[in-house]
C-alpha atoms as a PDB file:
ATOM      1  CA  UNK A   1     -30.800   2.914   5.722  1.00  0.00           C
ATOM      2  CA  UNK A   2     -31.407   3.453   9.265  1.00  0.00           C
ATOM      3  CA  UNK A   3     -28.484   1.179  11.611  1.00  0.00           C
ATOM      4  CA  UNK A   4     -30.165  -2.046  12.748  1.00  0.00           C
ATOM      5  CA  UNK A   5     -28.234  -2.158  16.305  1.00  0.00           C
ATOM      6  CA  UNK A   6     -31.378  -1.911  18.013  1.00  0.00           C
ATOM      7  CA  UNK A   7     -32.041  -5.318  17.154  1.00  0.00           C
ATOM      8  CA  UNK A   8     -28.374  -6.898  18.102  1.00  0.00           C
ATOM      9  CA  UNK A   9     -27.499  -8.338  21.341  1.00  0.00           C
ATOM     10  CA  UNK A  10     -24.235  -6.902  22.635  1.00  0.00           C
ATOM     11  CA  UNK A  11     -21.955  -9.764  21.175  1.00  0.00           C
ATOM     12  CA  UNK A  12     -23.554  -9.287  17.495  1.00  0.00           C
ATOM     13  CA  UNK A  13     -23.228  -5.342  17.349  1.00  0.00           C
ATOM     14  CA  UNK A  14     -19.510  -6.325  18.743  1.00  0.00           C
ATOM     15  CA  UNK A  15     -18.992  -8.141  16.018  1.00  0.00           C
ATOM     16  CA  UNK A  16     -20.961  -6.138  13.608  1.00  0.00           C
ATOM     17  CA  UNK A  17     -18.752  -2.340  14.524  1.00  0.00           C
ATOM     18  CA  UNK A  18     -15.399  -4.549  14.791  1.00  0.00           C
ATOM     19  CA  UNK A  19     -14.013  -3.324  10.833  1.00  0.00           C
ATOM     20  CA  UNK A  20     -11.402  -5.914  10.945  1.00  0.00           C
ATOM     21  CA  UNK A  21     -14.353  -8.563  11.231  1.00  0.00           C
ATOM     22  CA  UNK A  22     -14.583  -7.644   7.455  1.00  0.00           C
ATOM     23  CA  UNK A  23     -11.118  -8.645   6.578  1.00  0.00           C
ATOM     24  CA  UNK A  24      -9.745 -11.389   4.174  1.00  0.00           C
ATOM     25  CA  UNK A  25      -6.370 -10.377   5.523  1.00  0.00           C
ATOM     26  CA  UNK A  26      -4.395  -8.878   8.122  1.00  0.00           C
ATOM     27  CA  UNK A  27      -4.846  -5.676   9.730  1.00  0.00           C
ATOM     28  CA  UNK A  28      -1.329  -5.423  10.957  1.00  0.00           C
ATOM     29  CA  UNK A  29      -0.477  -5.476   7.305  1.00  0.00           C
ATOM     30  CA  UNK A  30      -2.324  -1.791   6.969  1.00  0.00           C
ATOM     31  CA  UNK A  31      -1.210  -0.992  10.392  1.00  0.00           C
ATOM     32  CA  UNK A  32       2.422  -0.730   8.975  1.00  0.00           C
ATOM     33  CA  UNK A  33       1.518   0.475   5.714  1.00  0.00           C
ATOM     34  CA  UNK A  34       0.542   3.905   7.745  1.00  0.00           C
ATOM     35  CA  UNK A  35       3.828   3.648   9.895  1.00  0.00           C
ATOM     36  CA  UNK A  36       5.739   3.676   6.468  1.00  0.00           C
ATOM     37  CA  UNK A  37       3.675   5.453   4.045  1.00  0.00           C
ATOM     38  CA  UNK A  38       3.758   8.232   6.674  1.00  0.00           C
ATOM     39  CA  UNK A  39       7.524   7.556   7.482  1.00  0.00           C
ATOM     40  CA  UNK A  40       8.242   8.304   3.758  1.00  0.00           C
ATOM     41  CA  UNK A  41       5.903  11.545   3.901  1.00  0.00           C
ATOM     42  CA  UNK A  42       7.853  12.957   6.368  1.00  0.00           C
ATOM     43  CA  UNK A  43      10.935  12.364   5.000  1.00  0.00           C
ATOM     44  CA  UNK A  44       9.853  13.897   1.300  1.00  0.00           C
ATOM     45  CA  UNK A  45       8.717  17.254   3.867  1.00  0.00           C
ATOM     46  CA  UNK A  46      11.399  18.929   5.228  1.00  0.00           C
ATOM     47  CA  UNK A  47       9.577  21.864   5.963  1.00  0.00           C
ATOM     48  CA  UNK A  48       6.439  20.313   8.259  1.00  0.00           C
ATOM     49  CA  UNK A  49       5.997  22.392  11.528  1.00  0.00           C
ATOM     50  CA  UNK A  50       4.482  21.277  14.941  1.00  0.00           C
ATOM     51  CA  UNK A  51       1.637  23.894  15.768  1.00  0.00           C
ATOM     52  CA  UNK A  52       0.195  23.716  19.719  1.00  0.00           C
ATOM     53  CA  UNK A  53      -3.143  23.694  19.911  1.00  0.00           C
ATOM     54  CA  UNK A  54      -3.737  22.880  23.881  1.00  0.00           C
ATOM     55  CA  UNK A  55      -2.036  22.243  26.805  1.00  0.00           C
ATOM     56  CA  UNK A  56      -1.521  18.217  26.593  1.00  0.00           C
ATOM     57  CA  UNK A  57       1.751  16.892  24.982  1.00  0.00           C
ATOM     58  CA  UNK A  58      -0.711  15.340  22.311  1.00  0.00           C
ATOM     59  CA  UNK A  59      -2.517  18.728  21.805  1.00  0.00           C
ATOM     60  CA  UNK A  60      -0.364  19.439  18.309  1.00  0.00           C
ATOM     61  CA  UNK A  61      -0.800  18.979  14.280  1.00  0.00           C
ATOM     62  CA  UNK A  62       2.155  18.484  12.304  1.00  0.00           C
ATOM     63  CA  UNK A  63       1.370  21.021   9.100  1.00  0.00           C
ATOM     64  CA  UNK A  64       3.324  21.407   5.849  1.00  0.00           C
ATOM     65  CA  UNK A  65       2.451  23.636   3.017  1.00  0.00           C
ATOM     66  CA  UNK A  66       3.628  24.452  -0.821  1.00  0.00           C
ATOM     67  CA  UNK A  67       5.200  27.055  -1.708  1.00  0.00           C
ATOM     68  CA  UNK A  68       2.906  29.718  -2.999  1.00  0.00           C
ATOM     69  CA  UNK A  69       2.577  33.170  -3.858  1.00  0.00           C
ATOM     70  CA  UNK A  70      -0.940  32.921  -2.780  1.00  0.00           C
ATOM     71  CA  UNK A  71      -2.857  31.608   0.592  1.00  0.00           C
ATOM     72  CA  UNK A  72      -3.678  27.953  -0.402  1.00  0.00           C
ATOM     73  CA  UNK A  73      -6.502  25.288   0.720  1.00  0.00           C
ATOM     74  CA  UNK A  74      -5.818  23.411   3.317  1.00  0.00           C
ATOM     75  CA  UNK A  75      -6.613  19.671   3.826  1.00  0.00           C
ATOM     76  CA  UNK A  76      -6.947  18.610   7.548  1.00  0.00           C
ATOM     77  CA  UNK A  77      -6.797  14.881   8.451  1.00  0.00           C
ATOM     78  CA  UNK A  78      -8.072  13.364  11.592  1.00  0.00           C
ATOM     79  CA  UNK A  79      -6.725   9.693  12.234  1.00  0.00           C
ATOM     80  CA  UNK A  80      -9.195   6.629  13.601  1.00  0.00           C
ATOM     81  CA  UNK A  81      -8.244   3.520  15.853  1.00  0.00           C
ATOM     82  CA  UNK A  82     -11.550   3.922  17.693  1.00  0.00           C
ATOM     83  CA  UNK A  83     -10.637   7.088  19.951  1.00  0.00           C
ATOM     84  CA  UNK A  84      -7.887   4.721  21.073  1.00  0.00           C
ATOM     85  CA  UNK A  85      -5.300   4.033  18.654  1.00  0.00           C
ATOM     86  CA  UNK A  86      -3.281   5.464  16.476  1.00  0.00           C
ATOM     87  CA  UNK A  87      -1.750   9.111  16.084  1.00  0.00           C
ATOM     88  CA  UNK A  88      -1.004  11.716  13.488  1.00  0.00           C
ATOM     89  CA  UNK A  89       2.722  10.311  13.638  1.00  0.00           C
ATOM     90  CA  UNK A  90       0.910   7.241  11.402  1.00  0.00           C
ATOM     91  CA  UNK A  91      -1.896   9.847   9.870  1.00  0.00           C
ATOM     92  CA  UNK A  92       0.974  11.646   7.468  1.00  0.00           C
ATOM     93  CA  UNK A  93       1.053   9.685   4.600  1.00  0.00           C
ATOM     94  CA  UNK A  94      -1.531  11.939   2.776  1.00  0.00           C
ATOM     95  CA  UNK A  95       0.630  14.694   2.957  1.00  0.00           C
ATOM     96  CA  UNK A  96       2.439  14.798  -0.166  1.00  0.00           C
ATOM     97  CA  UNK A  97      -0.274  13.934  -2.509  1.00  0.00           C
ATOM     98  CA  UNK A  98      -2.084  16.797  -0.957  1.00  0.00           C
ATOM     99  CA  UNK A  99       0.742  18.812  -1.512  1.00  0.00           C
ATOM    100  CA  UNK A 100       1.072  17.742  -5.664  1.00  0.00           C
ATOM    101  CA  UNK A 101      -2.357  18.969  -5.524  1.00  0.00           C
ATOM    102  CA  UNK A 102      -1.080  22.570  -4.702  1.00  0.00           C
ATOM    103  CA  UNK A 103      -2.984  22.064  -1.052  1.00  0.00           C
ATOM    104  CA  UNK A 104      -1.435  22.280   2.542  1.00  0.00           C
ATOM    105  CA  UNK A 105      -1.987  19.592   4.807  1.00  0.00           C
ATOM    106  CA  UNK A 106      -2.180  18.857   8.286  1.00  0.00           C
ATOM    107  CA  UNK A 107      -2.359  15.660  10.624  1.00  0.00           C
ATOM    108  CA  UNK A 108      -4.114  16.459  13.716  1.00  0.00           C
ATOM    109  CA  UNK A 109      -3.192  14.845  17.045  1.00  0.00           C
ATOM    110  CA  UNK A 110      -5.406  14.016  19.767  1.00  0.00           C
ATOM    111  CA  UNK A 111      -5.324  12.675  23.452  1.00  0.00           C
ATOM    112  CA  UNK A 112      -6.422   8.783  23.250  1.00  0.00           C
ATOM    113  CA  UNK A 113      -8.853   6.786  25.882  1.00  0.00           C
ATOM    114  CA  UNK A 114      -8.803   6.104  28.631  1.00  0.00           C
ATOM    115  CA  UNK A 115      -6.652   8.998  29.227  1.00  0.00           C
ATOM    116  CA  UNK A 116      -9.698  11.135  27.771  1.00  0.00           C
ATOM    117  CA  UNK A 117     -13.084  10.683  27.497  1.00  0.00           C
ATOM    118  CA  UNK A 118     -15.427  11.395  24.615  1.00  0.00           C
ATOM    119  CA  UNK A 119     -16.331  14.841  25.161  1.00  0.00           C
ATOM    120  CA  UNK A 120     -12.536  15.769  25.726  1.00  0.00           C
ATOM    121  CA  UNK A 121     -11.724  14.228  22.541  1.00  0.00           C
ATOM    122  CA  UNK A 122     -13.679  16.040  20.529  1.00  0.00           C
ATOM    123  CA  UNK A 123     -13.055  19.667  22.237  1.00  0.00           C
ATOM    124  CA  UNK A 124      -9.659  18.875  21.371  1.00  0.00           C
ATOM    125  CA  UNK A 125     -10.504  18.452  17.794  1.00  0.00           C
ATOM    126  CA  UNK A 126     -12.811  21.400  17.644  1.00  0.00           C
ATOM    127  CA  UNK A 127      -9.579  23.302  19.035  1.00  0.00           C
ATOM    128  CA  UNK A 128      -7.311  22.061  16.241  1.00  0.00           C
ATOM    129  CA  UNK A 129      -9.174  22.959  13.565  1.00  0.00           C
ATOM    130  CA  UNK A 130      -9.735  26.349  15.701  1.00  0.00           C
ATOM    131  CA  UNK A 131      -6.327  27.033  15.814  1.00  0.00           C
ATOM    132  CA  UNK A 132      -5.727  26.630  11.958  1.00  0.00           C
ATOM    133  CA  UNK A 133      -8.558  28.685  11.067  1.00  0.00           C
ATOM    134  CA  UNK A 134      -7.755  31.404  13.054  1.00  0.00           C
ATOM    135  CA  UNK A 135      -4.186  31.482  11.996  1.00  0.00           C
ATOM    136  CA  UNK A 136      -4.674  30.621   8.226  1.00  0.00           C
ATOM    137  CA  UNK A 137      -3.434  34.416   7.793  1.00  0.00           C
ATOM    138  CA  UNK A 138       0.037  33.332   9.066  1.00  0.00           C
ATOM    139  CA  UNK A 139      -0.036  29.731   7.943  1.00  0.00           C
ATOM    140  CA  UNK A 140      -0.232  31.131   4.171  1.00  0.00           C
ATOM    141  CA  UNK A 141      -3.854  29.751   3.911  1.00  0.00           C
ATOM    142  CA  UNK A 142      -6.689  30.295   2.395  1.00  0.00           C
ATOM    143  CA  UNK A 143      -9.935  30.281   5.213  1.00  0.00           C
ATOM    144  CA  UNK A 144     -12.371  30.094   3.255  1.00  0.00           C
ATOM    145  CA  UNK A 145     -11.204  26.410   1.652  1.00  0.00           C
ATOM    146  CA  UNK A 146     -10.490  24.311   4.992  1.00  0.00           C
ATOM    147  CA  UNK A 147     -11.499  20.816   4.240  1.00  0.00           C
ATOM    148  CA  UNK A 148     -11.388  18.071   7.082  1.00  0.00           C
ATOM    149  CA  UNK A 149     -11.450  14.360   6.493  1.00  0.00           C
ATOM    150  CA  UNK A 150     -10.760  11.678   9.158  1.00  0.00           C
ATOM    151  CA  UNK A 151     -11.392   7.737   8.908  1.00  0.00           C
ATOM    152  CA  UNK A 152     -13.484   5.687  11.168  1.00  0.00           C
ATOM    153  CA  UNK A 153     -13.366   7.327  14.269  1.00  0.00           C
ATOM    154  CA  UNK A 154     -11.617  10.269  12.725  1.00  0.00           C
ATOM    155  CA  UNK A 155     -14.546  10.593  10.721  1.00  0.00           C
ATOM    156  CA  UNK A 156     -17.150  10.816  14.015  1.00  0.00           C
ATOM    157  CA  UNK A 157     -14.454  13.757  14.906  1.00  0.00           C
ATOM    158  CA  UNK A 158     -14.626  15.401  11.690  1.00  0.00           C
ATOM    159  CA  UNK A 159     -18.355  15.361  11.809  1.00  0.00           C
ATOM    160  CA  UNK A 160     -18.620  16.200  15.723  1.00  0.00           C
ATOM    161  CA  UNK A 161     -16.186  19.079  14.727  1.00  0.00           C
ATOM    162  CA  UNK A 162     -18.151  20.901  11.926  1.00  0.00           C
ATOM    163  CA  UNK A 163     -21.251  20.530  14.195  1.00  0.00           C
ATOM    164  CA  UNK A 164     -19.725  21.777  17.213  1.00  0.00           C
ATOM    165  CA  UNK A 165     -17.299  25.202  15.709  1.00  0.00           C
ATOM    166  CA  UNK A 166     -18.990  28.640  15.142  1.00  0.00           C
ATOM    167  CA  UNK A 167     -19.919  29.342  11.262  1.00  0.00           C
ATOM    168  CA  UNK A 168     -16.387  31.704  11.081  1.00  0.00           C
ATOM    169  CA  UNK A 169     -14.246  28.654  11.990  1.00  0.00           C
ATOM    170  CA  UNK A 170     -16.286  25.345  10.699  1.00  0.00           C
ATOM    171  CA  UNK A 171     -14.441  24.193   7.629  1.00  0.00           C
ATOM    172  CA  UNK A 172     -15.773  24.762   4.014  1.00  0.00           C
ATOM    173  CA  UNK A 173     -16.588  20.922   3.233  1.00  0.00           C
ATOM    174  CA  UNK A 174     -15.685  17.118   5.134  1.00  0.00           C
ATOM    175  CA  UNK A 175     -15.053  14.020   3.663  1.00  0.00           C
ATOM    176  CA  UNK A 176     -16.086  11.401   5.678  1.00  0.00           C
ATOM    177  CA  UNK A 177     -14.639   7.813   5.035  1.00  0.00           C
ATOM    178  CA  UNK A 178     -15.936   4.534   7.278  1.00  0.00           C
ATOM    179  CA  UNK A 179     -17.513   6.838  10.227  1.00  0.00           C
ATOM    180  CA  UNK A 180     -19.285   5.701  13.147  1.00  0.00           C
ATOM    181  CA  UNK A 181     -22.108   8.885  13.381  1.00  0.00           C
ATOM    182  CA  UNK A 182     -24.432   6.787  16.412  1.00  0.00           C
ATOM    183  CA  UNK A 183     -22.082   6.128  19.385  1.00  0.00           C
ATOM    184  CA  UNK A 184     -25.045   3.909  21.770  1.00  0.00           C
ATOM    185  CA  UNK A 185     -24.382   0.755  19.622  1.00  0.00           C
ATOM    186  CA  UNK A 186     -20.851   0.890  21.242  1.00  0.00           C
ATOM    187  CA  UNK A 187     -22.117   0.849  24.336  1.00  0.00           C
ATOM    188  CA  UNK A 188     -22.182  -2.955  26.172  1.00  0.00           C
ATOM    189  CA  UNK A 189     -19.074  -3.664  23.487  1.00  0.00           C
ATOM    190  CA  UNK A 190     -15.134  -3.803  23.961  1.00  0.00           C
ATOM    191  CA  UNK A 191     -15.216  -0.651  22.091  1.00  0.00           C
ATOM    192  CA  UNK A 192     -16.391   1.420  25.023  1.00  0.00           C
ATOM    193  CA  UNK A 193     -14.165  -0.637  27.454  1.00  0.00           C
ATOM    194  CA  UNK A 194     -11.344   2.186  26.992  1.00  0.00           C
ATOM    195  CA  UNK A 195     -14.190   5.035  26.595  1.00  0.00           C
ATOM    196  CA  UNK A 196     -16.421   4.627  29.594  1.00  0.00           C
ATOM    197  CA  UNK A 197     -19.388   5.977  27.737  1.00  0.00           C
ATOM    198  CA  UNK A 198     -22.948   6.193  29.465  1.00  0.00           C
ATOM    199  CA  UNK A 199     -26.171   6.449  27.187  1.00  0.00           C
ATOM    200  CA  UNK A 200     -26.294  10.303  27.471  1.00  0.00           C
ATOM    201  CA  UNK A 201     -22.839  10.938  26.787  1.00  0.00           C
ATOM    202  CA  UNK A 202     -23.387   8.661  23.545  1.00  0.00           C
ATOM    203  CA  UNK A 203     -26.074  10.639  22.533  1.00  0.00           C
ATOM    204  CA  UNK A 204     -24.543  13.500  22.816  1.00  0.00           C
ATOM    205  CA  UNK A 205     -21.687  12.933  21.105  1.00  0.00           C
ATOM    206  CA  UNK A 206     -23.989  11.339  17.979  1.00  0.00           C
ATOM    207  CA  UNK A 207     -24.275  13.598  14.564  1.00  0.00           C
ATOM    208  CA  UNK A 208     -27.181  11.793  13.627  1.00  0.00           C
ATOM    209  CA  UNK A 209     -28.699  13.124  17.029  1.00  0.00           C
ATOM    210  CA  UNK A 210     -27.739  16.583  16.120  1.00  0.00           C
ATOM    211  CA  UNK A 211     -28.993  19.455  14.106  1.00  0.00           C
ATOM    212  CA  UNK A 212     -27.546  19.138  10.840  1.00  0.00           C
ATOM    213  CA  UNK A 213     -28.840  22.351   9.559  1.00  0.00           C
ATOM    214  CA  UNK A 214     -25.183  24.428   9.107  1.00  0.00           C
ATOM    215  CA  UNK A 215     -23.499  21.052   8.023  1.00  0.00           C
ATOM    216  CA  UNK A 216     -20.274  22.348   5.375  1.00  0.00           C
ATOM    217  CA  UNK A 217     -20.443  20.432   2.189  1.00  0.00           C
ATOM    218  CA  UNK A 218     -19.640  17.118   2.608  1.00  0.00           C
ATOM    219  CA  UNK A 219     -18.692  13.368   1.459  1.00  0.00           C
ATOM    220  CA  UNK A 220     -19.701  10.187   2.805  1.00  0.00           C
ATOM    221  CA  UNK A 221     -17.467   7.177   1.975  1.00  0.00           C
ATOM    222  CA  UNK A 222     -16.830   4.091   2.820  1.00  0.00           C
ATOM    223  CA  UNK A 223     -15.378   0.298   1.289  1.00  0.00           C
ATOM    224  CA  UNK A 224     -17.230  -1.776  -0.546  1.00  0.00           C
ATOM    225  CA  UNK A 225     -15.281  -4.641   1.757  1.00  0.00           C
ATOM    226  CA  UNK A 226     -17.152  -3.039   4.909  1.00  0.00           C
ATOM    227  CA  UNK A 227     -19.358  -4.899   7.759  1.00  0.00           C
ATOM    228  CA  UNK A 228     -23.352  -4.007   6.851  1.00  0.00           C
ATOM    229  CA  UNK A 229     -23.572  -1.555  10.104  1.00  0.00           C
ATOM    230  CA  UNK A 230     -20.451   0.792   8.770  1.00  0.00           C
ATOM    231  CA  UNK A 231     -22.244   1.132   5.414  1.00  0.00           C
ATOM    232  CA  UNK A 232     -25.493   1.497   6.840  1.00  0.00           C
ATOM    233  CA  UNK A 233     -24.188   4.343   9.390  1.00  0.00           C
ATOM    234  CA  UNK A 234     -22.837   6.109   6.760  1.00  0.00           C
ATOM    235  CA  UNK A 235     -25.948   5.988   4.143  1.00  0.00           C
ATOM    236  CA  UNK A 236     -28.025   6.886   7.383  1.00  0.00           C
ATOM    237  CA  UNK A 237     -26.207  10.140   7.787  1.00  0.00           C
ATOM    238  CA  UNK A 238     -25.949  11.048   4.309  1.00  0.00           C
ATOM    239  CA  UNK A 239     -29.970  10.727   4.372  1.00  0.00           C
ATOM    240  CA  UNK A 240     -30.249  12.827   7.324  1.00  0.00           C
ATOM    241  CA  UNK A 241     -27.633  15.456   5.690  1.00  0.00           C
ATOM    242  CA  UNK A 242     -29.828  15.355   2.379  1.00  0.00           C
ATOM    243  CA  UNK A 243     -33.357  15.526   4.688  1.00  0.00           C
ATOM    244  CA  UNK A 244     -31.712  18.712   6.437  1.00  0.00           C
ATOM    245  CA  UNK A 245     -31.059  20.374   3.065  1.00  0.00           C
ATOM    246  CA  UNK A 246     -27.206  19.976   2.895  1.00  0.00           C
ATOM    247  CA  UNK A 247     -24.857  19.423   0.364  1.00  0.00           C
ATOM    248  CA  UNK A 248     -23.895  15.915   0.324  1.00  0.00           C
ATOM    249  CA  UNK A 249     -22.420  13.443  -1.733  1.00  0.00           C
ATOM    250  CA  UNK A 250     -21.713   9.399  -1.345  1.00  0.00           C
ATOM    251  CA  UNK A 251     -19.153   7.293  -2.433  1.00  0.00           C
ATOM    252  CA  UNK A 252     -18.572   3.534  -1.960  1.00  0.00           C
ATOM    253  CA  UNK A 253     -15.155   2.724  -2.938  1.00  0.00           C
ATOM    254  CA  UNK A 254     -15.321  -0.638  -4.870  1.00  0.00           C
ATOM    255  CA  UNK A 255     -11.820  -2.015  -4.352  1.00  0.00           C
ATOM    256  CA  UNK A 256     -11.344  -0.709  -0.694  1.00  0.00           C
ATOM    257  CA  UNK A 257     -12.151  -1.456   2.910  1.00  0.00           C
ATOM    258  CA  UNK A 258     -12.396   0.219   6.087  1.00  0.00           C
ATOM    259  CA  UNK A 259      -8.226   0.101   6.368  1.00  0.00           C
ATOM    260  CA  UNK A 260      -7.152   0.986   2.980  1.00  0.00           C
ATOM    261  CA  UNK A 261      -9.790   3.525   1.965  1.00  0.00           C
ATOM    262  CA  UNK A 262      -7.715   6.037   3.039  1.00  0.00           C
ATOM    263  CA  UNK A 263      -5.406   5.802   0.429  1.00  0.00           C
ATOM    264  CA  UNK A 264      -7.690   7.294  -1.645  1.00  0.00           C
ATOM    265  CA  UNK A 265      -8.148  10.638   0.321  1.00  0.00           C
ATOM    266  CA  UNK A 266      -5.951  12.420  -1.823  1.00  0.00           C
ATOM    267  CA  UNK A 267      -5.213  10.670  -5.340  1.00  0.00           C
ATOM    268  CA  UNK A 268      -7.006  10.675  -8.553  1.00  0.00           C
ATOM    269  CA  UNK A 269      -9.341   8.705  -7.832  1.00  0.00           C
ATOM    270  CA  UNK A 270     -13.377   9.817  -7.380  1.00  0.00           C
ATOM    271  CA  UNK A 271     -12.669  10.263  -3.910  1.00  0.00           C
ATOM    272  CA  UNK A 272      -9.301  12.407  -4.114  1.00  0.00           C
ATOM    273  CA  UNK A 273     -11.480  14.384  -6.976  1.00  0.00           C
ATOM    274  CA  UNK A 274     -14.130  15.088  -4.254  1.00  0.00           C
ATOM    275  CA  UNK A 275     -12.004  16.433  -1.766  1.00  0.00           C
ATOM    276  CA  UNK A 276      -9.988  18.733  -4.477  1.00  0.00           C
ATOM    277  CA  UNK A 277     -13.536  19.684  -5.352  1.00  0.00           C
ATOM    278  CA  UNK A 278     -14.419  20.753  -2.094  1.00  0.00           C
ATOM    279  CA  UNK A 279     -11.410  22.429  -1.487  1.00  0.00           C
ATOM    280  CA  UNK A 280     -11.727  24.522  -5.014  1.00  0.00           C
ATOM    281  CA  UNK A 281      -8.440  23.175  -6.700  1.00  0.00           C
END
């Protein structure tokens, strides 16, 4: 299922990696359904702490855990809006599901374009999940059962992040929902008005492009209600995962699109199953 972009003027493969394109509705709708979902998380949470990661205001993760006896797993969320959009203050709403599940969770923040490039954004990720493996001990979690998911764009982070970590701090297993694992099709297309990527720095920051050899355990999802490229980019990867000898799993969600799939990250659905799985609960 390789991605067809190569074919597409710049106006098509605009179209074709816009997600909302896909829509019946409107995405403002899901837009607030994070603010409040997330609003409500916070507020059932009393105990969530701010960790620093970096030296930016938005270098922090807001992390909550169960009480326990025992170091738990921990389930780390990285938020989309096309490395533009969005923060972990709208990226919490998974938390207390996670938390039924007897998991901790964390929402990590990041520093958006155009105040940060590519390359920026993902050291900061790869320094989030750094910091919470290195201080599982003290965060009363287990190390050995980190699981990061992210959506869309969160997704290309999650994936850029378990590529780019030494073995002793890559997470245990990803779930991937909606990613965008190619960056060049972006390139010529609003999407890389706020980015400023060149062809090399696309390719560099591509997980299709990289060795997938020490890939963690992973899940590839994505909504049925998706445009063609999405699914394809995420099939594409999967094959590459499964061609490198990894661990990997897909999932198209039947009722979902690239906005609401996320509300199956941590539920009873296959997908919340998947990442409990992965995590060992």
């Amino acid at each position: 299922m390789k991605p067809l972009w190569r074919s597409m003027d710049a106006e098509t493969r605009a179209i074709a990696y816009s997600p909302s394109s896909a829509l019946d509705g409107d995405l403002d709708a899901y837009i607030r359904g994070y603010i409040d979902k997330s609003a409500a998380a916070y507020a059932a949470c009393p105990n969530v702490r701010s960790i620093g990661y970096g030296p930016r205001p938005s270098n922090t993760i807001d992390f909550v855990a169960p009480s326990s006896d025992s170091a738990v797993p921990l389930h780390v969320f990285i938020h989309g809006g096309y490395w533009q959009e969005l923060s972990k203050k709208e990226s919490f709403f998974p938390a207390t599901d996670t938390l039924s599940r007897g998991m901790a969770f964390a929402a990590v923040d990041y520093t958006l374009a155009p105040d940060a490039g590519i390359d920026d954004i993902v050291e900061e990720c790869c320094a989030a999940l750094a910091r919470l493996a290195a201080g599982a001990g003290e965060l009363g979690v287990d190390p050995e059962r980190i699981v990061v998911t992210g959506s869309s764009a969160g997704a290309h982070l999650a994936a850029m992040s378990c590529l780019k970590l030494p073995p002793h701090l890559r997470p245990s297993g990803a779930v991937l929902l909606s990613g965008v694992y190619e960056l060049a099709p972006l390139l010529g297309t609003y999407i890389n008005e706020a980015l400023g990527m060149d062809r090399e720095t696309a390719d560099r920051n591509s997980p299709v492009l990289s060795d997938l050899s020490e890939f963690p355990k992973a899940a590839i999802s994505w909504g049925r209600q998706e445009t063609d490229e999405f699914k394809r980019q995420s099939r594409y990867f999967a094959d590459l995962l499964a061609t490198a000898g990894r661990q990997v799993e897909t999932l198209e969600m039947e009722s979902r699109n690239h906005f609401d799939i996320v509300d199956d990250i941590a539920n009873d659905t296959a997908l919340g199953k998947k990442l409990a799985a992965l995590a060992g609960v």
